[in-house]
C-alpha atoms as a PDB file:
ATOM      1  CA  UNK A   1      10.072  26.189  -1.964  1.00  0.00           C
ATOM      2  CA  UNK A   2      12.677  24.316  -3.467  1.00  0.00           C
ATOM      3  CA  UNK A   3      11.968  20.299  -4.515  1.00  0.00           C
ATOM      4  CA  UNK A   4      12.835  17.672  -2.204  1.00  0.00           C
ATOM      5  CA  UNK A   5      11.741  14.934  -3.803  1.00  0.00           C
ATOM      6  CA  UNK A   6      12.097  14.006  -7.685  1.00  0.00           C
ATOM      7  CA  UNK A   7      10.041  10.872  -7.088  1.00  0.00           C
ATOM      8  CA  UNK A   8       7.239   9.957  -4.850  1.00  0.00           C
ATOM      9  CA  UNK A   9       6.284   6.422  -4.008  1.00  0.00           C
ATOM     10  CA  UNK A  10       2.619   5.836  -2.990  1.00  0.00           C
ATOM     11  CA  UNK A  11       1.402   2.296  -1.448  1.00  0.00           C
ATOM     12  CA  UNK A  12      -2.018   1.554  -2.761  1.00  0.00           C
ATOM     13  CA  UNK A  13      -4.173  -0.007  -0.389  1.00  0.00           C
ATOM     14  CA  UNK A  14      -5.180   2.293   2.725  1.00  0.00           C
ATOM     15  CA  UNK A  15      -3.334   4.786   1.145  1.00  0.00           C
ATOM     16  CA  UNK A  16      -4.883   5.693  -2.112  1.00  0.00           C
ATOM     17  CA  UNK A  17      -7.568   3.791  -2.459  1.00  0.00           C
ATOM     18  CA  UNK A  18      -9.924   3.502   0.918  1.00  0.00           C
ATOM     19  CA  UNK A  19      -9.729  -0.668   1.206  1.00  0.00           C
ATOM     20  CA  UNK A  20      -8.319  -1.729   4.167  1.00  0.00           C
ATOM     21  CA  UNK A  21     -11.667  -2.499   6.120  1.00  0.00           C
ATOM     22  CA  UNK A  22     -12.571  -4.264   2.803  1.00  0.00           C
ATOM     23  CA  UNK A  23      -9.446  -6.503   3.043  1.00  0.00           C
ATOM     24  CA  UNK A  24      -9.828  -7.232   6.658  1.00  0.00           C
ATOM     25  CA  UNK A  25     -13.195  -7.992   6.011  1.00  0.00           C
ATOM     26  CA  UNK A  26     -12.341 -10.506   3.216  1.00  0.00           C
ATOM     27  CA  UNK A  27      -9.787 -12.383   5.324  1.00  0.00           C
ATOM     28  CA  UNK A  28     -12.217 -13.080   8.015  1.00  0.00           C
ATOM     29  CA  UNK A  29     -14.807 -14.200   5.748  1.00  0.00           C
ATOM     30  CA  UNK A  30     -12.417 -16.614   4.248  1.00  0.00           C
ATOM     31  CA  UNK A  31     -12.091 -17.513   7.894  1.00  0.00           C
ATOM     32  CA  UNK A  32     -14.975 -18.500   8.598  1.00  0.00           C
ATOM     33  CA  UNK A  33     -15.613 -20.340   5.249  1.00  0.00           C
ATOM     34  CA  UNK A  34     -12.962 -22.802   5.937  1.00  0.00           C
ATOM     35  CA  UNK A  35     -13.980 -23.512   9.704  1.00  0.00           C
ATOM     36  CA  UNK A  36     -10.685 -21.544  10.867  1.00  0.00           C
ATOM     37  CA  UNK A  37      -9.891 -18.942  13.976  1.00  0.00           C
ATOM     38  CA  UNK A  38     -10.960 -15.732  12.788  1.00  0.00           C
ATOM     39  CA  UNK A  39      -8.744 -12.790  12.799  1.00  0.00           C
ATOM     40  CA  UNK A  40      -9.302  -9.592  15.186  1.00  0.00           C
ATOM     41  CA  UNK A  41      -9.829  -6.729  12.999  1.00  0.00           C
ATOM     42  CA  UNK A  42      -6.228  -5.368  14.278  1.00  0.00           C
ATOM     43  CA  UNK A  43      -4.719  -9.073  13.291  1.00  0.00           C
ATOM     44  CA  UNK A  44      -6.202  -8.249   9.967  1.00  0.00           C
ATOM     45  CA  UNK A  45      -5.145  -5.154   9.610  1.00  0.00           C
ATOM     46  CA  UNK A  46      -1.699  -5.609  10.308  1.00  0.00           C
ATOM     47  CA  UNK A  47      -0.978  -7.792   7.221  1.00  0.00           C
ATOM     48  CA  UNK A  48      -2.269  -5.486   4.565  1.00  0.00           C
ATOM     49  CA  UNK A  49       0.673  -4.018   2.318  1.00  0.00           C
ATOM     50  CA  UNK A  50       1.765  -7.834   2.463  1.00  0.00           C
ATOM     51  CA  UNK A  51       2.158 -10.228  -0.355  1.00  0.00           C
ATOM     52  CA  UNK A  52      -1.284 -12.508  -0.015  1.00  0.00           C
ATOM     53  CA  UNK A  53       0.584 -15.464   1.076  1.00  0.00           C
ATOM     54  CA  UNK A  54       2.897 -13.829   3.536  1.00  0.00           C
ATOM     55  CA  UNK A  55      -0.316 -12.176   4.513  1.00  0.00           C
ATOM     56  CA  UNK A  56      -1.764 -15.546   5.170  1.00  0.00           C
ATOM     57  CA  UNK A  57       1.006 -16.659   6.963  1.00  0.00           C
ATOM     58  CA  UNK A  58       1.063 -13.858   9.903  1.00  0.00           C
ATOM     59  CA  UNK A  59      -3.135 -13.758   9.633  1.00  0.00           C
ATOM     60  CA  UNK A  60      -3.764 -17.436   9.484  1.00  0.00           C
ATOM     61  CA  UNK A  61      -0.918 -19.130  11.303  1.00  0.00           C
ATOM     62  CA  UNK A  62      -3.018 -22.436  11.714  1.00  0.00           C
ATOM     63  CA  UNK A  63      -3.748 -22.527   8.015  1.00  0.00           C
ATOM     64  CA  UNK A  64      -1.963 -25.278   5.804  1.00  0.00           C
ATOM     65  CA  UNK A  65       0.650 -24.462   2.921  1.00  0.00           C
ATOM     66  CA  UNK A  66      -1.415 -27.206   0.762  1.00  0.00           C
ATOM     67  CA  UNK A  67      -5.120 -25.298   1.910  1.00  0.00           C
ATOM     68  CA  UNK A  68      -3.348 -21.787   0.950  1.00  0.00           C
ATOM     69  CA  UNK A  69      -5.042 -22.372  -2.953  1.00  0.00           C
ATOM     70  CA  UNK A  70      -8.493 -22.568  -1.239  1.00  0.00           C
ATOM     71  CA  UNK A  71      -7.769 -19.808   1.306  1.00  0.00           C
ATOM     72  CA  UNK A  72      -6.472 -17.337  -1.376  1.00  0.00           C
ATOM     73  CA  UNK A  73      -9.440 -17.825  -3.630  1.00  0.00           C
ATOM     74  CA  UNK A  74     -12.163 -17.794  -1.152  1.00  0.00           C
ATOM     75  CA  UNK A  75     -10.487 -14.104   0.073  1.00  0.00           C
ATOM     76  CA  UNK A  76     -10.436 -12.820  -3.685  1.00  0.00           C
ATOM     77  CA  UNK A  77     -14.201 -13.782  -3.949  1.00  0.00           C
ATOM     78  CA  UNK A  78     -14.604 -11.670  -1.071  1.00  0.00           C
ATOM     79  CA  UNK A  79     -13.054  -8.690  -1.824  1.00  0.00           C
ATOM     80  CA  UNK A  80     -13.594  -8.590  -5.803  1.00  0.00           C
ATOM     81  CA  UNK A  81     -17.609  -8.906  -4.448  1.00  0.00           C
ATOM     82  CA  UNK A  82     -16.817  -5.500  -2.816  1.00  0.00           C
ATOM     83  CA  UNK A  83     -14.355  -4.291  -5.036  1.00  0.00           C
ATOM     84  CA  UNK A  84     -16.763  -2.143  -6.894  1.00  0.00           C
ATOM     85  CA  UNK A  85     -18.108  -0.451  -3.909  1.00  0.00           C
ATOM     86  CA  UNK A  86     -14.289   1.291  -3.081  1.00  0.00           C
ATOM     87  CA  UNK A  87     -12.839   3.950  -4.313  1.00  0.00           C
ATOM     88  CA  UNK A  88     -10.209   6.149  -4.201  1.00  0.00           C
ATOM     89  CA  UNK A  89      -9.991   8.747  -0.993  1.00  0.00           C
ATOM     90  CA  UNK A  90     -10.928  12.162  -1.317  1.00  0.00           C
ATOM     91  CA  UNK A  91      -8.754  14.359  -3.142  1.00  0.00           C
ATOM     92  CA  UNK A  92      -6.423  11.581  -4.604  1.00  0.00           C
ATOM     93  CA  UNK A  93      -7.121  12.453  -8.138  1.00  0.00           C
ATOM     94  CA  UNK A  94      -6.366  15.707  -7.680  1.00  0.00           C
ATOM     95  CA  UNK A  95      -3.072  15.212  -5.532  1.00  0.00           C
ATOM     96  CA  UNK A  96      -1.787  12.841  -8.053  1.00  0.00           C
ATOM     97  CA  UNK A  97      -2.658  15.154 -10.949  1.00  0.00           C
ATOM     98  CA  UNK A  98      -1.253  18.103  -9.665  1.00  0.00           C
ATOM     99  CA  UNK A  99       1.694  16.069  -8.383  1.00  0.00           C
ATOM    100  CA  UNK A 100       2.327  14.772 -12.101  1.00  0.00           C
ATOM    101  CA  UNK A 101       1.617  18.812 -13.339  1.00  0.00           C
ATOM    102  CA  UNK A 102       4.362  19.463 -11.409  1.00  0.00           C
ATOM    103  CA  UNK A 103       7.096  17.365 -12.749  1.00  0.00           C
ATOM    104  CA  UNK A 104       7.112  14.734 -10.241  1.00  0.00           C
ATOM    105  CA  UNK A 105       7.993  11.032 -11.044  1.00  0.00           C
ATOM    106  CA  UNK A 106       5.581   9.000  -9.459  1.00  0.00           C
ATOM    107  CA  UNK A 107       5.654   5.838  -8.138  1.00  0.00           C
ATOM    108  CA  UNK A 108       3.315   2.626  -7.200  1.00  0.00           C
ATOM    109  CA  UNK A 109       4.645  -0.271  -4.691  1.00  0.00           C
ATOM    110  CA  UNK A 110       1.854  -2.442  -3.359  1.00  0.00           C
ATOM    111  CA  UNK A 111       1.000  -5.893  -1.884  1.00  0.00           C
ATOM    112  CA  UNK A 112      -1.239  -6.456  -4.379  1.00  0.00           C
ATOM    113  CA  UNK A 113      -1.333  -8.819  -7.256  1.00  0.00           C
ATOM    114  CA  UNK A 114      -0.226  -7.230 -10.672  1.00  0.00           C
ATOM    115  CA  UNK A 115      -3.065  -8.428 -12.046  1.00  0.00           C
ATOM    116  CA  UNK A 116      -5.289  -6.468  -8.805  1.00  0.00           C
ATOM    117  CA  UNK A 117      -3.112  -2.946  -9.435  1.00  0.00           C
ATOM    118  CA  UNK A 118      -3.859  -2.867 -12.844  1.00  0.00           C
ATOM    119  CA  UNK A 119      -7.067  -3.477 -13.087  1.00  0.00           C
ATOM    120  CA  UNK A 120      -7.693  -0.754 -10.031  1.00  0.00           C
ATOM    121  CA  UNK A 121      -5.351   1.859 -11.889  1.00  0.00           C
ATOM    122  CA  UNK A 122      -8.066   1.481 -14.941  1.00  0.00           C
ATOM    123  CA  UNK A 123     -11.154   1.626 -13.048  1.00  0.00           C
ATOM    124  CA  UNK A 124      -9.564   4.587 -10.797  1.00  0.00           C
ATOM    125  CA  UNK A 125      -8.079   6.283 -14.248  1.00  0.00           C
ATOM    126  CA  UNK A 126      -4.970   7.303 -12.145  1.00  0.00           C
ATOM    127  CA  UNK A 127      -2.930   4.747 -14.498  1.00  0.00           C
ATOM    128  CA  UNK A 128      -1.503   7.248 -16.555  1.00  0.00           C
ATOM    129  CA  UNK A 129      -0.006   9.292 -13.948  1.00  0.00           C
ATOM    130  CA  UNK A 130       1.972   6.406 -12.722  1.00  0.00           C
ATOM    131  CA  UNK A 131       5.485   6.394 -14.174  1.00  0.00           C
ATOM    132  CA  UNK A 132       6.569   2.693 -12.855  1.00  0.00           C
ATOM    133  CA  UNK A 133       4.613   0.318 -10.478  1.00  0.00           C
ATOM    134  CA  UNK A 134       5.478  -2.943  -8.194  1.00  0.00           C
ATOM    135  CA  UNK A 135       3.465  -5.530  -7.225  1.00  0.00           C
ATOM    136  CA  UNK A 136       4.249  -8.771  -4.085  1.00  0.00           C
ATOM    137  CA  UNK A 137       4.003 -10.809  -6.786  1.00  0.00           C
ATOM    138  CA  UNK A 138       6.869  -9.388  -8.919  1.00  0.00           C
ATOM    139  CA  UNK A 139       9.732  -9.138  -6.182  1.00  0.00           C
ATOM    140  CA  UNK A 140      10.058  -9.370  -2.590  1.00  0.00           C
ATOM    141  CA  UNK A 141       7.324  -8.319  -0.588  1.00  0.00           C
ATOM    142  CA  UNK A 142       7.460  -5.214   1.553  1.00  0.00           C
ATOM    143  CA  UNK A 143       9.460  -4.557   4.174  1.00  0.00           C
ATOM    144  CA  UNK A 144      12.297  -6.141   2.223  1.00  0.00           C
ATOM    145  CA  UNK A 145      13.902  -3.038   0.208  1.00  0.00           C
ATOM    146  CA  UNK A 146      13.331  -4.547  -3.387  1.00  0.00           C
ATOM    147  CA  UNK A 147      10.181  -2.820  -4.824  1.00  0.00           C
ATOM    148  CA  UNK A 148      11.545   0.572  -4.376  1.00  0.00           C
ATOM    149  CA  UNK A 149      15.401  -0.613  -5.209  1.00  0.00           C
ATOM    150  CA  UNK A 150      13.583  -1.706  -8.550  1.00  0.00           C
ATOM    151  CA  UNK A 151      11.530   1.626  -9.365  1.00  0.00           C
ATOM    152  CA  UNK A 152      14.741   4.007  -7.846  1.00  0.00           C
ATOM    153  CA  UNK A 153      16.871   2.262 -10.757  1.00  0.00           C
ATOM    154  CA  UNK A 154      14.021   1.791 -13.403  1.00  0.00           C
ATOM    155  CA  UNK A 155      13.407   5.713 -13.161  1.00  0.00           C
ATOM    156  CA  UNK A 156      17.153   6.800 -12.082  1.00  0.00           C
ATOM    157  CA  UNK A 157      16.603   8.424  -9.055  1.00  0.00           C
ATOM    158  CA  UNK A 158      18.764   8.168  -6.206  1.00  0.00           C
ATOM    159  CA  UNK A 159      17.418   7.259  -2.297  1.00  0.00           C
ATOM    160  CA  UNK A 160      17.981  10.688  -1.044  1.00  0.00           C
ATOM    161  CA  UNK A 161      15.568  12.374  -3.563  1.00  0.00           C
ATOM    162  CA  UNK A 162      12.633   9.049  -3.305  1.00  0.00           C
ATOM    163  CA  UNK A 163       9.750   9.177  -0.776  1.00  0.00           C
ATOM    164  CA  UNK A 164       7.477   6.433   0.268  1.00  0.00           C
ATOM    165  CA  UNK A 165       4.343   6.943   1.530  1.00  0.00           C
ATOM    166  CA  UNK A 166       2.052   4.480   2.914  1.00  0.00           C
ATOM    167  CA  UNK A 167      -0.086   3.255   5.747  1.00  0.00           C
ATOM    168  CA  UNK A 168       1.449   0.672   7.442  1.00  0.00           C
ATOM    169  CA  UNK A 169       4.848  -0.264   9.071  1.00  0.00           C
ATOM    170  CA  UNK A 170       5.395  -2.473   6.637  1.00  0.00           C
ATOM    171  CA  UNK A 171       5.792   0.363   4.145  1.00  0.00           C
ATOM    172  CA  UNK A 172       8.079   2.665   6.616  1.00  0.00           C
ATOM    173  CA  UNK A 173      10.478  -0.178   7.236  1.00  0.00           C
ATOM    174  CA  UNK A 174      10.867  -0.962   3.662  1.00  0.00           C
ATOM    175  CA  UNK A 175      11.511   2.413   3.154  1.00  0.00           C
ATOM    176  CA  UNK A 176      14.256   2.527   5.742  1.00  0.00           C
ATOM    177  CA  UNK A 177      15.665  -0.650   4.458  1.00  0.00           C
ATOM    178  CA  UNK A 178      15.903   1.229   1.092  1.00  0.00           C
ATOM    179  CA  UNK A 179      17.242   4.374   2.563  1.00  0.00           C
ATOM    180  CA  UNK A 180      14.150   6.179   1.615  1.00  0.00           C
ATOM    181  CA  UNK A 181      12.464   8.766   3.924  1.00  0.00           C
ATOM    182  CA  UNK A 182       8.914   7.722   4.959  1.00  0.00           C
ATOM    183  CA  UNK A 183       5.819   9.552   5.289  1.00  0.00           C
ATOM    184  CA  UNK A 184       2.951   7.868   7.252  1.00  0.00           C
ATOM    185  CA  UNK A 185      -0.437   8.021   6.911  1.00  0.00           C
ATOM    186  CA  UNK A 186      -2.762   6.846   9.626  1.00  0.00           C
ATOM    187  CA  UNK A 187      -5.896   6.572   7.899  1.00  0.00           C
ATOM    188  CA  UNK A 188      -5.429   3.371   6.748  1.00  0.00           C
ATOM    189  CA  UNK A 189      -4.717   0.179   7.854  1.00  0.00           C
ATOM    190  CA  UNK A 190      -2.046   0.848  10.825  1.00  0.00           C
ATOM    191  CA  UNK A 191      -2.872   3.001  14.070  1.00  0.00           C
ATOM    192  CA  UNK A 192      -1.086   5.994  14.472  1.00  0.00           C
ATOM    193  CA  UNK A 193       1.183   5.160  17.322  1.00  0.00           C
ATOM    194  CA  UNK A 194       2.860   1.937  15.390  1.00  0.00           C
ATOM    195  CA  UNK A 195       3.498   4.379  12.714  1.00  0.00           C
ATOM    196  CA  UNK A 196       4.981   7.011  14.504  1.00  0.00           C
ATOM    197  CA  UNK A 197       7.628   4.564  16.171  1.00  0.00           C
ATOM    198  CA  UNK A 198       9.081   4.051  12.406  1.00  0.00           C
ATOM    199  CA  UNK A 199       9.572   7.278  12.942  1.00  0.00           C
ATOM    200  CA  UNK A 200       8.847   8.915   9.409  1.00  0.00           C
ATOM    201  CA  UNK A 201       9.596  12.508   8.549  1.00  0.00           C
ATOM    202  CA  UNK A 202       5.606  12.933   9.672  1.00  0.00           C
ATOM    203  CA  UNK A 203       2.516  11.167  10.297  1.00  0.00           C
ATOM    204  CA  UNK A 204      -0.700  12.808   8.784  1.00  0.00           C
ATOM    205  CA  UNK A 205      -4.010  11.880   9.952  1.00  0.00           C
ATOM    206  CA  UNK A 206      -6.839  12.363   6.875  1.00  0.00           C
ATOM    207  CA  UNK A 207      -6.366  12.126   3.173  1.00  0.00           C
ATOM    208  CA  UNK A 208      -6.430  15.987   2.992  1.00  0.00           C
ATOM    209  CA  UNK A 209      -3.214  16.380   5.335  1.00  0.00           C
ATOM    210  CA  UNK A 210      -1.972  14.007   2.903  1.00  0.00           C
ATOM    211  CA  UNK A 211      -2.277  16.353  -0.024  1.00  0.00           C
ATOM    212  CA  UNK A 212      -1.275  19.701   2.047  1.00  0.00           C
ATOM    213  CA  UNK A 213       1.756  18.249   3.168  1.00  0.00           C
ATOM    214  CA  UNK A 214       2.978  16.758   0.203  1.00  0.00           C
ATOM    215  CA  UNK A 215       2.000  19.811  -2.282  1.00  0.00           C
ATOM    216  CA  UNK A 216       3.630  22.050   0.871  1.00  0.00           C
ATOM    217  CA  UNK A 217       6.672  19.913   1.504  1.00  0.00           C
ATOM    218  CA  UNK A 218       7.992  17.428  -0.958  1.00  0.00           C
END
């Protein structure tokens, strides 16, 4: 089958690496810690593939922009207690190796903190794969277009031959505002149905559909 796609965006979290429970967990703890309405775990979810304080923003509404210092560090002590426990999902190391073998260019836009991406793409050893990378706290934060405007011109590939796959509408309508085609994954952070009405090229359901249709298709 021909190539579709010279380069291959993946969103981290909920995508890659199995951490959106983690995150959601982390928010509400933070939550609690400073006396505040807790999130549903759907609230929670929603935000991840946000920049933390946009996050924040939509998760917390009642929070204060002067108490946002407090909130952000109580949620990384939360999560970085955890952080060890995650890993990647099933088959990601070989999907991204095979995807490199294979001539792809491969991509990285996240919500997370460039210090947070790098320090996962060490302990994960995927880092070397990885042709370019993104971060929220680099450019706009997803679904404004600018993350994968920045890697399409970095690595000189045009929006017709760039995919983004991810987890959550956030990372479908960036890709649309980039004029990138989307694939969804609903094992992450986002239920299927809100994914399917971005209406991506498809919407796979485990981390090994992931792999098959990406090896099959792009």
């Amino acid at each position: 089958m021909a190539e579709r796609f010279e380069l291959i965006v993946f969103d981290w979290d909920g995508t890659l690496f199995d951490s959106a429970a983690a995150i959601a967990r982390a928010i509400q703890a933070s939550c609690r810690d400073l006396d505040l309405a807790v999130p549903s775990d759907a609230q929670a979810r929603h935000v991840i593939g946000l920049g933390l304080g946009e996050a924040l923003r939509h998760a917390v509404p009642d929070l204060q922009e002067a108490d946002y210092p407090r909130m952000i560090e109580c949620y990384r002590q939360h999560f970085l207690a955890k952080d060890h426990e995650l890993k990647l999902f099933a088959g990601v190391p070989t999907l991204i190796a095979e995807l490199a073998a294979r001539g792809r260019l491969l991509g990285v836009a996240t919500g997370k903190s460039r210090s947070g991406l790098d320090r996962a793409l060490v302990q994960t050893g995927l880092g070397a794969h990885f042709h370019a990378t993104r971060c929220a706290d680099e450019c706009f934060s997803k679904p404004h277009p600018a993350m994968l405007e920045q890697l399409m011109d970095e690595l000189g590939v045009d929006p017709a031959a760039t995919l983004m796959v991810g987890d959550t509408t956030h990372d479908l309508q960036m890709a649309k505002n980039a004029g990138v085609a989307g694939l969804a994954v609903s094992f992450g952070a986002h239920p299927r149905a809100a994914l399917e009405r971005e209406s991506p090229l498809a919407c796979v359901h485990t981390p090994r559909d992931m792999a098959r249709w990406l090896l099959e298709r792009a």
